[in-house]
N, C-alpha and C. Protein backbone atom coordinates (compact mmCIF):
# COMPACT_ATOMS: atom_id res chain seq x y z
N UNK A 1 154.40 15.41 -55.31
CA UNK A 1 154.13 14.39 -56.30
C UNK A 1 155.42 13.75 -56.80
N UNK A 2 156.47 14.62 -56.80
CA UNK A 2 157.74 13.61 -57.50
C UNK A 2 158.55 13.31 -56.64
N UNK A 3 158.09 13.39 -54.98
CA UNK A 3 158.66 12.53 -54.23
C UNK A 3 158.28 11.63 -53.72
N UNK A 4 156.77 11.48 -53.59
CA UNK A 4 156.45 10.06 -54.01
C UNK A 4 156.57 8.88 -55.23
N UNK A 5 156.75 9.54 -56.29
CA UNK A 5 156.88 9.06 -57.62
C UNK A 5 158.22 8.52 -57.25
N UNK A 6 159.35 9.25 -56.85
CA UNK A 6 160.67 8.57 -56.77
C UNK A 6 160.64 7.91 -55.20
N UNK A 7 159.96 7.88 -54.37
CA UNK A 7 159.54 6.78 -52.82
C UNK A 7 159.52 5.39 -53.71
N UNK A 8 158.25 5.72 -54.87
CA UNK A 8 157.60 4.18 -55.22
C UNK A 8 158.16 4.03 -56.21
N UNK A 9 159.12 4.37 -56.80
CA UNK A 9 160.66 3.76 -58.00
C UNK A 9 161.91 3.28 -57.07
N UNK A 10 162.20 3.70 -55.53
CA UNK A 10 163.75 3.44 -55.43
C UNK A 10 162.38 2.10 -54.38
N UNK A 11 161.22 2.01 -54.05
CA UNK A 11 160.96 1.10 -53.22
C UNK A 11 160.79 -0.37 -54.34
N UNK A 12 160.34 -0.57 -55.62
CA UNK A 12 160.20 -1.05 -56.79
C UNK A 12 161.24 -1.84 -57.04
N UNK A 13 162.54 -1.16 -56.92
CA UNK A 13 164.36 -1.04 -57.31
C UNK A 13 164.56 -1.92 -56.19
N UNK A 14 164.15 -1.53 -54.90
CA UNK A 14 164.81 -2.24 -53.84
C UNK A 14 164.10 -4.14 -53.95
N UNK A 15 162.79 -3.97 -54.14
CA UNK A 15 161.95 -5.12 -53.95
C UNK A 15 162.81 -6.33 -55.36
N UNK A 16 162.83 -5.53 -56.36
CA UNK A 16 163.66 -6.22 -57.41
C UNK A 16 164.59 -7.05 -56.93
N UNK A 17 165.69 -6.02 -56.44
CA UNK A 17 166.82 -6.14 -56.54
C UNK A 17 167.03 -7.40 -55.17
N UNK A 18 166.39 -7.17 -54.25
CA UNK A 18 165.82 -8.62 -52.97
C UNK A 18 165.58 -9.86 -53.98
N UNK A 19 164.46 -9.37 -54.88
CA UNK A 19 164.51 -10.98 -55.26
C UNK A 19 164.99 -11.41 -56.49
N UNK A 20 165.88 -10.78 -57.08
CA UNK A 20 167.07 -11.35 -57.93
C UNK A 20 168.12 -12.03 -57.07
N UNK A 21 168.52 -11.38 -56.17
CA UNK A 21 169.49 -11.71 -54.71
C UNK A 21 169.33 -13.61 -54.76
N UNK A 22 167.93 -13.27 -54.41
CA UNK A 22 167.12 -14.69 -53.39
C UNK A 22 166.91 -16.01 -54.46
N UNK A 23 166.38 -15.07 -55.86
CA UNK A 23 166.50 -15.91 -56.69
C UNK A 23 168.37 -16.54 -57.60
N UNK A 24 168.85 -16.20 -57.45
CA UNK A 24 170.66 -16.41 -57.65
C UNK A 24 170.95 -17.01 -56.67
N UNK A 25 170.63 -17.08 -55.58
CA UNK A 25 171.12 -18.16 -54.18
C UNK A 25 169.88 -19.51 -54.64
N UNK A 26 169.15 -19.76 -55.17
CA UNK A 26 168.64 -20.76 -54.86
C UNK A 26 168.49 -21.38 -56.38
N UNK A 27 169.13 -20.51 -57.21
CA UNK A 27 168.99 -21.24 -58.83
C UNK A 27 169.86 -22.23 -59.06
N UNK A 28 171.29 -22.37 -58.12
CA UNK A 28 171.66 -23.74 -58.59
C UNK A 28 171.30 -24.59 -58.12
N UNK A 29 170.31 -24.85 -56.68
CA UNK A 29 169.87 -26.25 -56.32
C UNK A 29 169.65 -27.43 -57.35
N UNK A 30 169.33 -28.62 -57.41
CA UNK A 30 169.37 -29.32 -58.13
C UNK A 30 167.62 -29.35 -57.91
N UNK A 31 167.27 -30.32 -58.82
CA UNK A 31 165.58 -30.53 -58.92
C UNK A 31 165.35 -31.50 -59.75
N UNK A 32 164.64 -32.35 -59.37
CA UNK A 32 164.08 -33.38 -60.50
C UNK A 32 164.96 -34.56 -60.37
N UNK A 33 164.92 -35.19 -61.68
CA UNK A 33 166.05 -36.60 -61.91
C UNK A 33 166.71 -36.12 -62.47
N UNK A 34 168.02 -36.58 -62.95
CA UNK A 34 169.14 -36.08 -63.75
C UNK A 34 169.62 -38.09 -64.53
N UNK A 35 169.88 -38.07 -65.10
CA UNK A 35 169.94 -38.99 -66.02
C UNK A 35 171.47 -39.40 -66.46
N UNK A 36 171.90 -40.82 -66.61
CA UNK A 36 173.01 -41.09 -67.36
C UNK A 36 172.36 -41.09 -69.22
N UNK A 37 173.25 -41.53 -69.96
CA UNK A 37 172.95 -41.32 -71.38
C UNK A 37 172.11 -43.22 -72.03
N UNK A 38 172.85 -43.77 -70.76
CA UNK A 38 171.90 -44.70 -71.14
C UNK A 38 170.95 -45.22 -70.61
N UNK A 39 170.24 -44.56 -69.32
CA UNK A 39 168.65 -44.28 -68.20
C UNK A 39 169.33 -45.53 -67.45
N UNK A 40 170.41 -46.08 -67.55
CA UNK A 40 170.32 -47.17 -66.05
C UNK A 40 170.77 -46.29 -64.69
N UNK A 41 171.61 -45.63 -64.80
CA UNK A 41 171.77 -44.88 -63.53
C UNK A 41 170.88 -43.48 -63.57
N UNK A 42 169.61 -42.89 -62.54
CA UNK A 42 168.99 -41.95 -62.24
C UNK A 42 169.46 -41.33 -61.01
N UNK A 43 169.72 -40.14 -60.79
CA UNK A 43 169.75 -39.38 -59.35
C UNK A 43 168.97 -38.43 -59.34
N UNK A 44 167.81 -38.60 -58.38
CA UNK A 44 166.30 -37.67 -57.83
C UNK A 44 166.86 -36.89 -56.83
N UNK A 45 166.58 -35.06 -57.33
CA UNK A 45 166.71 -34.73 -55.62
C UNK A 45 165.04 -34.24 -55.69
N UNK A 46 164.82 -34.28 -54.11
CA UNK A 46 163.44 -33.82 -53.68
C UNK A 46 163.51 -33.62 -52.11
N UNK A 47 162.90 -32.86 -51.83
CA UNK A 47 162.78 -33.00 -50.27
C UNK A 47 164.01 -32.86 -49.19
N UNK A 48 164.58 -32.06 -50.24
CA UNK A 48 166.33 -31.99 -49.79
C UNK A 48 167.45 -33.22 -49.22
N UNK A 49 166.90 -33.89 -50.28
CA UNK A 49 167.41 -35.49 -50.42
C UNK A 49 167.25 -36.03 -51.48
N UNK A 50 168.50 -37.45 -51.78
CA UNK A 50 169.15 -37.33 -53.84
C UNK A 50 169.17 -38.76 -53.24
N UNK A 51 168.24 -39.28 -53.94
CA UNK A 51 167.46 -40.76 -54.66
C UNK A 51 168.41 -41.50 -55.78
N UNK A 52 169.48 -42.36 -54.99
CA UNK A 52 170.20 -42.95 -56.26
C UNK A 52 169.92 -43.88 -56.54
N UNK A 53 169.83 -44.64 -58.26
CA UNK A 53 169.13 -45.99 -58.70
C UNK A 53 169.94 -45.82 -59.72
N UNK A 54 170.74 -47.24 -59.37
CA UNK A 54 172.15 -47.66 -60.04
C UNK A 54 171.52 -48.94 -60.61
N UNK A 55 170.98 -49.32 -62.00
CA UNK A 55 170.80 -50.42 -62.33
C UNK A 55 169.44 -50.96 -61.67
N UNK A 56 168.78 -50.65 -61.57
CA UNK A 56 167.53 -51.00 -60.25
C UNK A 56 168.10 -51.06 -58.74
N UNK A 57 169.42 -51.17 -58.68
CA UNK A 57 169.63 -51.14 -57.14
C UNK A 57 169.23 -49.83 -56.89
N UNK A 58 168.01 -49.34 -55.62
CA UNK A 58 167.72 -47.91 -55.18
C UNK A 58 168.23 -47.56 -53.91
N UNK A 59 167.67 -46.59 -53.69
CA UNK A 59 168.45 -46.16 -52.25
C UNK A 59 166.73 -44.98 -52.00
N UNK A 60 166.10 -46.37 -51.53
CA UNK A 60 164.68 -45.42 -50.95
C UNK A 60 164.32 -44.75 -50.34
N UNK A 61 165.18 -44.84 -49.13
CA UNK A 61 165.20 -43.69 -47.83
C UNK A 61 165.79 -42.51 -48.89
N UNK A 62 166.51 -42.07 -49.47
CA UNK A 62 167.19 -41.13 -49.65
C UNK A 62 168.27 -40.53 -48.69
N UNK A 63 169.17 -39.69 -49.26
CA UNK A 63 170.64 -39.30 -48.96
C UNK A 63 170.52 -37.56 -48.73
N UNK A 64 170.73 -36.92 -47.55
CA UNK A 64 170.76 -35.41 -47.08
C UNK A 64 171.80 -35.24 -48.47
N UNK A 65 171.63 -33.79 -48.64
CA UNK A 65 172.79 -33.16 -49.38
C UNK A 65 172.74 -32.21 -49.02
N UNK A 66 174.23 -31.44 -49.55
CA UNK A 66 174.47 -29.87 -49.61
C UNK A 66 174.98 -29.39 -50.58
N UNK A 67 174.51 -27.99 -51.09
CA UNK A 67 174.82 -27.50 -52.50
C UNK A 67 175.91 -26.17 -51.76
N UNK A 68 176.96 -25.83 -52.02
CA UNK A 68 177.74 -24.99 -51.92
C UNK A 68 178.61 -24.30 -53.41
N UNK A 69 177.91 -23.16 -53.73
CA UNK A 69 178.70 -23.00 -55.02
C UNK A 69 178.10 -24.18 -56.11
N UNK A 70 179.26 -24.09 -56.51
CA UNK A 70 178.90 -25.31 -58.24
C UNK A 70 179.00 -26.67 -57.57
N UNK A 71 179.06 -26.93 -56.67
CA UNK A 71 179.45 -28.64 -55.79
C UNK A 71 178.07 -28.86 -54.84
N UNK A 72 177.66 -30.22 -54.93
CA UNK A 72 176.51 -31.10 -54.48
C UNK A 72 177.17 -31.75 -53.44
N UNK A 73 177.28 -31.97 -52.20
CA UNK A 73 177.47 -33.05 -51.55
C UNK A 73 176.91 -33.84 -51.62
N UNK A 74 177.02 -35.06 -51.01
CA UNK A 74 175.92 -36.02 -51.00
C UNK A 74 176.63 -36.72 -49.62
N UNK A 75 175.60 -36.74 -48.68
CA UNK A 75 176.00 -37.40 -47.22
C UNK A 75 175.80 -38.99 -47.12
N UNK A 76 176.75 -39.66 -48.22
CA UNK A 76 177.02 -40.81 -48.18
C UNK A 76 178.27 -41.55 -46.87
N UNK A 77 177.73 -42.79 -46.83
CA UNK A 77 178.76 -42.68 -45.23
C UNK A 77 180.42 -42.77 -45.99
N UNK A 78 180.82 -42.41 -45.23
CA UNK A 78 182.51 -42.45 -45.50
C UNK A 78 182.94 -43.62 -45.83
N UNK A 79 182.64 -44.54 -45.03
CA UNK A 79 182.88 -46.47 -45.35
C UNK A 79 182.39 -46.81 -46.34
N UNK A 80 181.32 -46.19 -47.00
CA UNK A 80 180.32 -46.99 -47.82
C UNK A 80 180.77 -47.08 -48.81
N UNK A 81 180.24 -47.81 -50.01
CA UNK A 81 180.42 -48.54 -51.15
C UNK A 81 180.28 -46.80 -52.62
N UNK A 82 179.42 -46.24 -51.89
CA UNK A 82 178.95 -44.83 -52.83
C UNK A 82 179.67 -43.68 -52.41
N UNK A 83 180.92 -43.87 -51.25
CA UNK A 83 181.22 -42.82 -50.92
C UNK A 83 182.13 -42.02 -52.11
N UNK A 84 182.41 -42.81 -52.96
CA UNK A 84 183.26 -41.97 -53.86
C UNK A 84 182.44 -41.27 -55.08
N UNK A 85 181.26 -41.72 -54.73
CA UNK A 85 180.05 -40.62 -55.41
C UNK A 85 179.96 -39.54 -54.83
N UNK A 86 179.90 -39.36 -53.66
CA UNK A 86 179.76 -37.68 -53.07
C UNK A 86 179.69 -36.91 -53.06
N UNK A 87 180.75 -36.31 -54.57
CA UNK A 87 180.85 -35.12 -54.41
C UNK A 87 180.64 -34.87 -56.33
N UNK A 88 179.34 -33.55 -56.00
CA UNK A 88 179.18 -33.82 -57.50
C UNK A 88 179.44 -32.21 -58.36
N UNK A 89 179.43 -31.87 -59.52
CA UNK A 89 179.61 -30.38 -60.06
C UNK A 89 178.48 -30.25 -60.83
N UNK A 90 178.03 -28.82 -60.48
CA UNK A 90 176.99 -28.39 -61.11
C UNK A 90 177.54 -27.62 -62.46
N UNK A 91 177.51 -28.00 -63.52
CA UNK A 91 177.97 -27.67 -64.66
C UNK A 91 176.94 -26.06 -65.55
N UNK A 92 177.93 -25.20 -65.82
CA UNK A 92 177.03 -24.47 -66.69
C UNK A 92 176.12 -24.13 -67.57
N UNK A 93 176.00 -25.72 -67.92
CA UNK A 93 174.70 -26.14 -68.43
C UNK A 93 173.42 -26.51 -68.17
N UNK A 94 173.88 -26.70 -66.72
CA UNK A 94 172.89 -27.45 -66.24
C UNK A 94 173.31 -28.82 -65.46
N UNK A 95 173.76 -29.74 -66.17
CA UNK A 95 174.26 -31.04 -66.24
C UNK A 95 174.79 -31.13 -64.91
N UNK A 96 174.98 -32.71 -64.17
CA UNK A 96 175.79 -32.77 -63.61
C UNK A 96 177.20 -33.57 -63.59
N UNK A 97 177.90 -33.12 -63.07
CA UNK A 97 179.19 -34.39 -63.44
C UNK A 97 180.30 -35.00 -62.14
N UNK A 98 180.09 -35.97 -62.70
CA UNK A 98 181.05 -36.75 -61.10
C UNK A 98 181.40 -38.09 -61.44
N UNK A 99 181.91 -39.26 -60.50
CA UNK A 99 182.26 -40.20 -60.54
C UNK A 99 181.82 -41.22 -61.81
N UNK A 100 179.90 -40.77 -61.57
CA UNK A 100 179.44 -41.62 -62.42
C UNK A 100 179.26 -41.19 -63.87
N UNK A 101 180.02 -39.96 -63.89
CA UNK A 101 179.89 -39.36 -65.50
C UNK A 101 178.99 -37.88 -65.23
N UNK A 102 178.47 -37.67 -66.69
CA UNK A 102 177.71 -36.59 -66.81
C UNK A 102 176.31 -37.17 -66.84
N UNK A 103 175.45 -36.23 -66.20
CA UNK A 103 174.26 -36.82 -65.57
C UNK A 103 173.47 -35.39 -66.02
N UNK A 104 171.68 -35.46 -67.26
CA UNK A 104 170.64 -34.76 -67.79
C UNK A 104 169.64 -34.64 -66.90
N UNK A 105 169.17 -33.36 -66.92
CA UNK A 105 168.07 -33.60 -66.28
C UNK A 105 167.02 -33.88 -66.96
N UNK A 106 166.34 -35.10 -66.99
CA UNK A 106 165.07 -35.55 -67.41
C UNK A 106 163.97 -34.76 -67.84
C-alpha cells in the first residue's frame, strides 16, 4: 500500500512538473492585439502571424514571426519600409516595446 501511494505521488510530481515545463515555454508568446496609447497603431498576433495597422494602413496577409526568449521577430523583408520594426521585446509586464514605442495588450 505505501508503494503504491508513493508510485501515484512521484507519478503526480512528474505529470506537474511536464506541464509547468510546457507551460513556461509557451507563456511568453504574444496573443491578441497589443495597442499604442493612442489606438492608431495595433499589432495582432494569431495564427502564428502579427497583423500590423499603422493609421489604417494594414498589412492583411499577415507577417511569420519568431519568439526567442524576451524578443519577437517579425519576418519583415529586409528592403522594406517596416524593416526597422522587426525586432520587438517582450517586457515583464506584459507590454511590448520597439521602434514604434510601448505597445498594451487590448
Amino acid at each position: 500500500m505505501v508503494k503504491s501511494r508513493l508510485f501515484i505521488t512521484l507519478v503526480t510530481a512528474s505529470v506537474l512538473a511536464v506541464a509547468l515545463v510546457m507551460a513556461g515555454c509557451h507563456g511568453n508568446r504574444p496573443d491578441g492585439v497589443y495597442t499604442d496609447t493612442t489606438g492608431h497603431l495595433s499589432l495582432e498576433f494569431r495564427g502564428g502571424k502579427a497583423y500590423l495597422n499603422m493609421g489604417g494602413m494594414a498589412d492583411p496577409e499577415g507577417t511569420p514571426y519568431d519568439v526567442n526568449g524576451d524578443k519577437i521577430t517579425i519576418h519583415y523583408p529586409p528592403d522594406g519600409m517596416l524593416a526597422g520594426y522587426s525586432v520587438i521585446t517582450i517586457n515583464s509586464d506584459g507590454t511590448l516595446q520597439g521602434a514604434m514605442g510601448i505597445l498594451r495588450k487590448k
